[in-house]
N, C-alpha and C. Protein backbone atom coordinates (compact mmCIF):
# COMPACT_ATOMS: atom_id res chain seq x y z
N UNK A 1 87.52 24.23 42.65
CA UNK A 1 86.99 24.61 43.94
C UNK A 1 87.14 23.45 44.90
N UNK A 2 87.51 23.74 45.85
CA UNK A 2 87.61 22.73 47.09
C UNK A 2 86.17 22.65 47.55
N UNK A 3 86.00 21.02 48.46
CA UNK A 3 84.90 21.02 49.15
C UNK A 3 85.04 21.47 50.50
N UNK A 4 84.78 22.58 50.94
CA UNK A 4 84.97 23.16 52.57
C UNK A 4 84.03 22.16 53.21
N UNK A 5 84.33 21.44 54.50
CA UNK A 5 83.55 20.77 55.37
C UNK A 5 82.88 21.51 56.56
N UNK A 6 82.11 22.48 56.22
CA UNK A 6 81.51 23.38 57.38
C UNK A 6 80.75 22.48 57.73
N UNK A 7 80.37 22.78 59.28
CA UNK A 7 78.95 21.64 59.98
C UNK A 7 77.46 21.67 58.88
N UNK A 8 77.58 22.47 58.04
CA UNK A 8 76.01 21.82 57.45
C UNK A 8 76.44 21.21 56.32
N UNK A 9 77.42 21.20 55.88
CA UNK A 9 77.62 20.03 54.55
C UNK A 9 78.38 18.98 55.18
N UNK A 10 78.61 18.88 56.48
CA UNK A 10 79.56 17.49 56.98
C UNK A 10 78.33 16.37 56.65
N UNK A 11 78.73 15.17 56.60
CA UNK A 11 77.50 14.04 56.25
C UNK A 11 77.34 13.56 57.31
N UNK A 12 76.19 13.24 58.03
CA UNK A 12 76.37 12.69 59.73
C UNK A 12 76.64 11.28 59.65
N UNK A 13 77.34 11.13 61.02
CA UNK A 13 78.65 10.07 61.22
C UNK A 13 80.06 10.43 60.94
N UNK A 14 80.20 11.65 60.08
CA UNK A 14 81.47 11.65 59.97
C UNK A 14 81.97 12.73 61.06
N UNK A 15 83.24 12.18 61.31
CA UNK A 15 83.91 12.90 62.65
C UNK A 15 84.38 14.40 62.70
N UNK A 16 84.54 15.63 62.97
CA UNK A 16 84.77 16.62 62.98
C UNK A 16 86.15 16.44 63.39
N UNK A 17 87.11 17.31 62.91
CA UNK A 17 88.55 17.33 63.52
C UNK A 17 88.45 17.94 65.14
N UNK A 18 89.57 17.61 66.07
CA UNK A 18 89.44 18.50 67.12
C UNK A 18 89.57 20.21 66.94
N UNK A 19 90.51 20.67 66.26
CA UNK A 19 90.95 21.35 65.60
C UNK A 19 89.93 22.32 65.23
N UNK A 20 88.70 21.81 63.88
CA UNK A 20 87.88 22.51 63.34
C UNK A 20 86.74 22.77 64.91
N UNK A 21 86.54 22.07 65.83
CA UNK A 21 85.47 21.79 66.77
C UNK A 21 85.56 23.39 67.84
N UNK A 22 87.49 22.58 67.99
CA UNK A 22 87.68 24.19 68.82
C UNK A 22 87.80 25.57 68.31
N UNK A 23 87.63 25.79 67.20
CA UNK A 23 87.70 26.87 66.24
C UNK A 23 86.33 27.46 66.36
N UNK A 24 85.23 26.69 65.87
CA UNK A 24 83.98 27.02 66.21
C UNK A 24 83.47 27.40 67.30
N UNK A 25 83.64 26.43 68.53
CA UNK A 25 83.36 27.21 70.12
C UNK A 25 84.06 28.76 70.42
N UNK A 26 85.45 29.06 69.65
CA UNK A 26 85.88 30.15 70.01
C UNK A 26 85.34 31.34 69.09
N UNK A 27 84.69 30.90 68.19
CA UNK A 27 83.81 31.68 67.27
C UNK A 27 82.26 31.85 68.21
N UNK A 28 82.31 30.96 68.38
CA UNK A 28 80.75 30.91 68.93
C UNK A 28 81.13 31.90 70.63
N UNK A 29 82.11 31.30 71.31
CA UNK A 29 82.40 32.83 72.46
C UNK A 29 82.63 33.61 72.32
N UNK A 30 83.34 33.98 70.98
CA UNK A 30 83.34 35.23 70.34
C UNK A 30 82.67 36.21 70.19
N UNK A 31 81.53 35.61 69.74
CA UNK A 31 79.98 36.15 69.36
C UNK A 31 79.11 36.82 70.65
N UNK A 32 79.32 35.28 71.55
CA UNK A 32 78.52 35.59 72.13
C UNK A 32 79.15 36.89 73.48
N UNK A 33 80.55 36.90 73.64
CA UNK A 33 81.12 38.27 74.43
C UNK A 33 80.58 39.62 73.44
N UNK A 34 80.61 39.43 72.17
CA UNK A 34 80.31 40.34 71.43
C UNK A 34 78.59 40.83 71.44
N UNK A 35 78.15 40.04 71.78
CA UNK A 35 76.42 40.48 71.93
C UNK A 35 76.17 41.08 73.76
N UNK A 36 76.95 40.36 74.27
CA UNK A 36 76.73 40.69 76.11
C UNK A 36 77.39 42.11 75.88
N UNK A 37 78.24 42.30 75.26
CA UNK A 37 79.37 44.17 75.42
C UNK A 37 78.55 45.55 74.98
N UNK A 38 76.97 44.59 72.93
CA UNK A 38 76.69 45.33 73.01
C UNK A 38 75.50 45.59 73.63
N UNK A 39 74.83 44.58 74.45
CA UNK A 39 73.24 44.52 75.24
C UNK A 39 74.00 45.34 76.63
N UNK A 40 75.06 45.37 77.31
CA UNK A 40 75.56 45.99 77.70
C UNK A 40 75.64 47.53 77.79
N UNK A 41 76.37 47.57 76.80
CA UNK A 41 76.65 49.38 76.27
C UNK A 41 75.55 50.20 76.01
N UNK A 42 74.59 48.97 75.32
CA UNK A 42 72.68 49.83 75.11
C UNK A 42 72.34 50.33 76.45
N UNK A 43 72.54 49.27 77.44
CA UNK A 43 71.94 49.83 78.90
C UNK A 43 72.67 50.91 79.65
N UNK A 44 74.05 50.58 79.55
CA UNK A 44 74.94 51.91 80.16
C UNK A 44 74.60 53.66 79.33
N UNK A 45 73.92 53.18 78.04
CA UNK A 45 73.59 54.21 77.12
C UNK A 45 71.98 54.74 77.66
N UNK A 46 70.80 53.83 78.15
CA UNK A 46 70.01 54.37 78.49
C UNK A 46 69.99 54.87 79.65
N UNK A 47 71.00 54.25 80.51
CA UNK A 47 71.20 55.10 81.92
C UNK A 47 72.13 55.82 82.28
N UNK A 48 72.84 56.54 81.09
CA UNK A 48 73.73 57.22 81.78
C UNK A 48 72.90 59.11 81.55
N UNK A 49 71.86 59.20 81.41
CA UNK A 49 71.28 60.29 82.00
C UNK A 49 70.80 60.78 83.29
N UNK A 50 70.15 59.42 83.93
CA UNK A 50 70.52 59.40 85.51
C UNK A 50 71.99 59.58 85.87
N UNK A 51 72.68 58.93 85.90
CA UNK A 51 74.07 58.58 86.04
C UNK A 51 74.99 60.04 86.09
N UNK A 52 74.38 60.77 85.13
CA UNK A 52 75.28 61.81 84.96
C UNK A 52 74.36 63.01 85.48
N UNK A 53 73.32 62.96 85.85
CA UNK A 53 72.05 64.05 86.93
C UNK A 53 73.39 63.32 88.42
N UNK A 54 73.60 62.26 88.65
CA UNK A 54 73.89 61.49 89.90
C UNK A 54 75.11 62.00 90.00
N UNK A 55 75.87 61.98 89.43
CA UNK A 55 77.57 62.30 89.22
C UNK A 55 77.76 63.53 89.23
N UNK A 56 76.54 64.79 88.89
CA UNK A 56 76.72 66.10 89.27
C UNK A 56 76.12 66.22 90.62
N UNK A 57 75.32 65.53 90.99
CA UNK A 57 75.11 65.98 92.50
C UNK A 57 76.00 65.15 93.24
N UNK A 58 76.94 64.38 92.96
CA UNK A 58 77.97 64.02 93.80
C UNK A 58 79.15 65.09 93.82
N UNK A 59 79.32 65.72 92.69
CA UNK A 59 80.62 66.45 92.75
C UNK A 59 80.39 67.55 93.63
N UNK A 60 78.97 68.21 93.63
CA UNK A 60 78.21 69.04 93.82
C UNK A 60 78.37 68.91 95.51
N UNK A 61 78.14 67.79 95.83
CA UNK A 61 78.10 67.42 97.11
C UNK A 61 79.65 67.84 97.47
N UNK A 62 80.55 66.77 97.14
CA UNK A 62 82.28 67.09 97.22
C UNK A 62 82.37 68.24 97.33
N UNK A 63 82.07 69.61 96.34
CA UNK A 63 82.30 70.76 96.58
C UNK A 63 81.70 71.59 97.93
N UNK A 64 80.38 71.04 98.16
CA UNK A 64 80.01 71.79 99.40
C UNK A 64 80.51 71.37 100.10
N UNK A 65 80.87 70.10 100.55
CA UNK A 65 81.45 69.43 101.67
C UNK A 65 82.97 70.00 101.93
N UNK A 66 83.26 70.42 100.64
CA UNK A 66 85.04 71.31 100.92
C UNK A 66 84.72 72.36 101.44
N UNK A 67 83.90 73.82 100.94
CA UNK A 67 83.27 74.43 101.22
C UNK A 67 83.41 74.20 102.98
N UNK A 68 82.31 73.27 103.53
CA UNK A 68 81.92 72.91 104.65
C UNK A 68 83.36 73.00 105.90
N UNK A 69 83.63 72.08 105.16
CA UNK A 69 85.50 71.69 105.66
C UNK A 69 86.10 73.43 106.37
N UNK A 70 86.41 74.47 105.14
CA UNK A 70 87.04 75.59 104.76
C UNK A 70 86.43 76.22 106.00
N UNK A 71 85.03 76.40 105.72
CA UNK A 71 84.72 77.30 106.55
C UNK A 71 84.71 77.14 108.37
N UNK A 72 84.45 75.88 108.37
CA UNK A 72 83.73 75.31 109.58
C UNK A 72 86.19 75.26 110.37
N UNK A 73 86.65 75.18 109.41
CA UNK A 73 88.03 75.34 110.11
C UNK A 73 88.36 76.68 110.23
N UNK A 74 88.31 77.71 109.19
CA UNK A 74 88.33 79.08 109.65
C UNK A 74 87.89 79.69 110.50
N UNK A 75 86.23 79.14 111.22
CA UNK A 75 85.89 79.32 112.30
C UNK A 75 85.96 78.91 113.49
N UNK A 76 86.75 78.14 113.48
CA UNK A 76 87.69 77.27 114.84
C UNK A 76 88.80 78.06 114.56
N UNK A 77 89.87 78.25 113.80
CA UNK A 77 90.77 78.65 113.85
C UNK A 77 90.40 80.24 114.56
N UNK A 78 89.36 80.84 113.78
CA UNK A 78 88.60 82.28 114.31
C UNK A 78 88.97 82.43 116.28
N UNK A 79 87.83 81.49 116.16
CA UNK A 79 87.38 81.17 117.50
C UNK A 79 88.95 80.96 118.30
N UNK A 80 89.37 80.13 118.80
CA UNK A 80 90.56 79.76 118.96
C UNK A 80 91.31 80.99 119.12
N UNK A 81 91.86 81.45 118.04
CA UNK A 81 92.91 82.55 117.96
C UNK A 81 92.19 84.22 118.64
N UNK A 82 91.36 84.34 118.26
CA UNK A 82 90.51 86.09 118.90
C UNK A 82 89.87 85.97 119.12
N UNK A 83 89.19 84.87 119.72
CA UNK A 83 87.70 84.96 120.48
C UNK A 83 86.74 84.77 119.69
N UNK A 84 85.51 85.64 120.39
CA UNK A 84 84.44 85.14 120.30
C UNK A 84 83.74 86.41 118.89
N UNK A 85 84.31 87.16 118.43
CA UNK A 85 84.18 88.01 117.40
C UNK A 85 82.90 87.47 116.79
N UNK A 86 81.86 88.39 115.97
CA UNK A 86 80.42 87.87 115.38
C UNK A 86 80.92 88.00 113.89
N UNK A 87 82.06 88.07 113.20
CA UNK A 87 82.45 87.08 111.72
C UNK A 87 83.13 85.78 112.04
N UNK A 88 83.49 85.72 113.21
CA UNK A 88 83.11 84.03 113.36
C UNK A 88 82.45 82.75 113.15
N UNK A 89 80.71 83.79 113.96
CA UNK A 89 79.98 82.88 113.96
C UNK A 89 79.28 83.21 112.71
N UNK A 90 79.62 84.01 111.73
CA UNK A 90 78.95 83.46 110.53
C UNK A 90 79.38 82.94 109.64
N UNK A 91 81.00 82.61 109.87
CA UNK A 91 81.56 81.72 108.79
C UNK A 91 81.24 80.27 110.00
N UNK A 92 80.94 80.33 110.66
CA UNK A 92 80.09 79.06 111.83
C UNK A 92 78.94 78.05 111.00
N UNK A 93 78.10 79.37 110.67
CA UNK A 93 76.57 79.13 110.32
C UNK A 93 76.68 78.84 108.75
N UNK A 94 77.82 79.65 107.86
CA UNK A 94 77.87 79.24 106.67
C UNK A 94 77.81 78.29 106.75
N UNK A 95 78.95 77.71 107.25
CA UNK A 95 79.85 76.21 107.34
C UNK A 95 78.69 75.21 107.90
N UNK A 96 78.26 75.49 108.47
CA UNK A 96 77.71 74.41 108.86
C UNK A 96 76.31 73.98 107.79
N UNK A 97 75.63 75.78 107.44
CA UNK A 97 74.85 75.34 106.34
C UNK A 97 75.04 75.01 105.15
N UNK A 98 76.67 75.17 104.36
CA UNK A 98 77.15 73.90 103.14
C UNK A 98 77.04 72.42 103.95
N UNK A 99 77.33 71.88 104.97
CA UNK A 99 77.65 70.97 105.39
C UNK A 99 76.42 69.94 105.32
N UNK A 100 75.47 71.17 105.96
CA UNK A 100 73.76 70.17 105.82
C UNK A 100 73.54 70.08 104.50
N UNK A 101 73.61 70.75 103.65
CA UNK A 101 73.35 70.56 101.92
C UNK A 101 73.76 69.60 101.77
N UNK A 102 75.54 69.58 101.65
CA UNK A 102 76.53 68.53 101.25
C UNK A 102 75.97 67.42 101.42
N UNK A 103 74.88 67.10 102.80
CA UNK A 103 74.72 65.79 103.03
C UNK A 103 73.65 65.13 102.61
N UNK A 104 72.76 66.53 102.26
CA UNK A 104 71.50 65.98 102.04
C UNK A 104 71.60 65.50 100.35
N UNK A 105 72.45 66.12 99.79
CA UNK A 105 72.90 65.40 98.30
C UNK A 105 73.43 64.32 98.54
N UNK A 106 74.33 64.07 99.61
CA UNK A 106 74.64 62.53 99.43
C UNK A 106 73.69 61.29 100.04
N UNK A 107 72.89 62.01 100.99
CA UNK A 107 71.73 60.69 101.09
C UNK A 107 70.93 60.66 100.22
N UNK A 108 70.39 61.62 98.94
CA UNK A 108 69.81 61.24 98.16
C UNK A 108 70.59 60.49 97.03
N UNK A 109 71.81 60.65 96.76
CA UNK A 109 72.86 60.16 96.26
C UNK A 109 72.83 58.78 96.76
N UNK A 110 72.99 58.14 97.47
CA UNK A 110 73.11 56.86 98.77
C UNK A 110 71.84 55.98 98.38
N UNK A 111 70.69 56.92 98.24
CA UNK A 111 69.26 56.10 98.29
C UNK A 111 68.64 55.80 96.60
N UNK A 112 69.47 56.85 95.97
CA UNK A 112 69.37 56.62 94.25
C UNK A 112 70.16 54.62 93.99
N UNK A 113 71.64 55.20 94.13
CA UNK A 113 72.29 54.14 94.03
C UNK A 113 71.75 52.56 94.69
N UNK A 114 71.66 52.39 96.06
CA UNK A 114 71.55 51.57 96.45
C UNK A 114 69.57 51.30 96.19
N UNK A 115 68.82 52.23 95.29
CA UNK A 115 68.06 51.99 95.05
C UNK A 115 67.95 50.73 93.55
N UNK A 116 68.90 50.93 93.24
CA UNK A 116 69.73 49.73 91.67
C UNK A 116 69.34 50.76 90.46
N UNK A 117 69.95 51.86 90.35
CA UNK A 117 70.52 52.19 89.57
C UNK A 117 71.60 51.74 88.53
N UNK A 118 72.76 51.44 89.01
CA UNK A 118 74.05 50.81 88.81
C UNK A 118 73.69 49.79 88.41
N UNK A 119 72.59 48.37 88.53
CA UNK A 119 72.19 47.11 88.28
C UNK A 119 71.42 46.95 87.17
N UNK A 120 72.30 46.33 86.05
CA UNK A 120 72.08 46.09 84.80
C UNK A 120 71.30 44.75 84.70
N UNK A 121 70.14 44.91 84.72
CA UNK A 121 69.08 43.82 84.92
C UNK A 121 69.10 42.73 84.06
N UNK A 122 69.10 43.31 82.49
CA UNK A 122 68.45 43.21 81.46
C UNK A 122 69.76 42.15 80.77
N UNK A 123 71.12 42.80 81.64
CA UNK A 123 71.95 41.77 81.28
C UNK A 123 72.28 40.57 82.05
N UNK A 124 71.97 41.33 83.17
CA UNK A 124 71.78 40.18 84.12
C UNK A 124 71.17 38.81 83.89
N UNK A 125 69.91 38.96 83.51
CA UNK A 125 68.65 38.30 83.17
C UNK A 125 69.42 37.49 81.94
N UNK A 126 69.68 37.93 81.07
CA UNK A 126 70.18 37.01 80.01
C UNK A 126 71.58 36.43 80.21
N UNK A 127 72.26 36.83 80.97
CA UNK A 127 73.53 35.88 81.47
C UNK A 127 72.99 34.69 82.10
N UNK A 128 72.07 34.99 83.20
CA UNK A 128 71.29 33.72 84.00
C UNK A 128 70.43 32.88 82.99
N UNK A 129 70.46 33.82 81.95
CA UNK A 129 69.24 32.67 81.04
C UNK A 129 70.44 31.92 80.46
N UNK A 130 71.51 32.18 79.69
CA UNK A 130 72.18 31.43 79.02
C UNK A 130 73.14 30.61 80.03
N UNK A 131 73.52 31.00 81.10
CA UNK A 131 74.17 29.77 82.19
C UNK A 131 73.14 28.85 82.09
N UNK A 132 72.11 29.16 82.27
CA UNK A 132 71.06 27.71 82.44
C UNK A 132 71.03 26.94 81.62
N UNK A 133 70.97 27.78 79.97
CA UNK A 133 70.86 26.91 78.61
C UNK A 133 72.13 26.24 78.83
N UNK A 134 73.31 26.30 79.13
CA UNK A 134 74.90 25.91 79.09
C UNK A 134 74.66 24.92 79.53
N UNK A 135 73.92 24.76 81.20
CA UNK A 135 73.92 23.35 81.96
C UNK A 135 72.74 22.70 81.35
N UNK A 136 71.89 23.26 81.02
CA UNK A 136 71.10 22.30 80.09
C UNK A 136 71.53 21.31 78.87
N UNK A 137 72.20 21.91 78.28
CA UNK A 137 72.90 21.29 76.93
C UNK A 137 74.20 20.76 77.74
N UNK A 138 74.58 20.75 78.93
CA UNK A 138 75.66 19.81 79.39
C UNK A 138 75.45 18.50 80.07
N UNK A 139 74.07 18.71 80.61
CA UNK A 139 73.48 17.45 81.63
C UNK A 139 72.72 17.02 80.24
N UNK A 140 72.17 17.37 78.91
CA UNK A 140 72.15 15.94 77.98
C UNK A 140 72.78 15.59 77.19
């Protein structure tokens, strides 16, 4: 059996290769990308039930807002081409009432998000904790 020189059987004073030193740091970033991906993925996992309530009232929105689009041009085109006809003005009033929906999903959409939804705190918080430990263990 060989004697492997891992850091807890090295004898102190004796020198580490460069070699074995940088092997370890890339083990040790290894690890540690590997713990941020999965403290990460836990949080994208507890919030993607909002996320996906949020992502149907966005599409939801998109669709009325086409909707909105469709109608609110058929009734210009209406208007425009034969007058003032009364199936005009109710592809008018449709159109315009997808349009108010459409929007009112996206300001609640607007006020979810920019409420920090999307803002992963929890990883946040521990990235800022371990930058600090980094400059700590660099300034001694």
């Amino acid at each position: 059996m060989t004697d492997a020189k891992t850091p807890e059987n090295i004898p102190d004073g004796t020198p580490t290769s460069t070699i074995n030193m940088l092997r370890e740091l890339m083990q040790e970033i290894a690890g540690y990308a590997r713990d941020l991906m999965r403290m990460f993925l836990i949080e994208v996992g507890e919030k993607s039930r909002s996320m996906r309530y949020l992502a149907a009232m966005g599409g939801a929105a998109a669709l009325l807002g086409l909707f909105s689009f469709a109608f609110l041009s058929g009734a210009l085109i209406g208007a425009i081409a034969y007058g003032l006809d009364s199936w005009r003005w109710a592809l008018l009033i449709v159109g315009v009432g997808y349009g108010v929906i459409a929007l009112l999903l996206l300001v609640s959409l607007a006020h979810a998000l920019q409420g920090g939804l999307l803002s992963f705190e929890h990883t946040k918080r521990h990235l800022r904790a371990d930058a600090e430990w980094v400059k700590h263990k660099l300034a001694s």
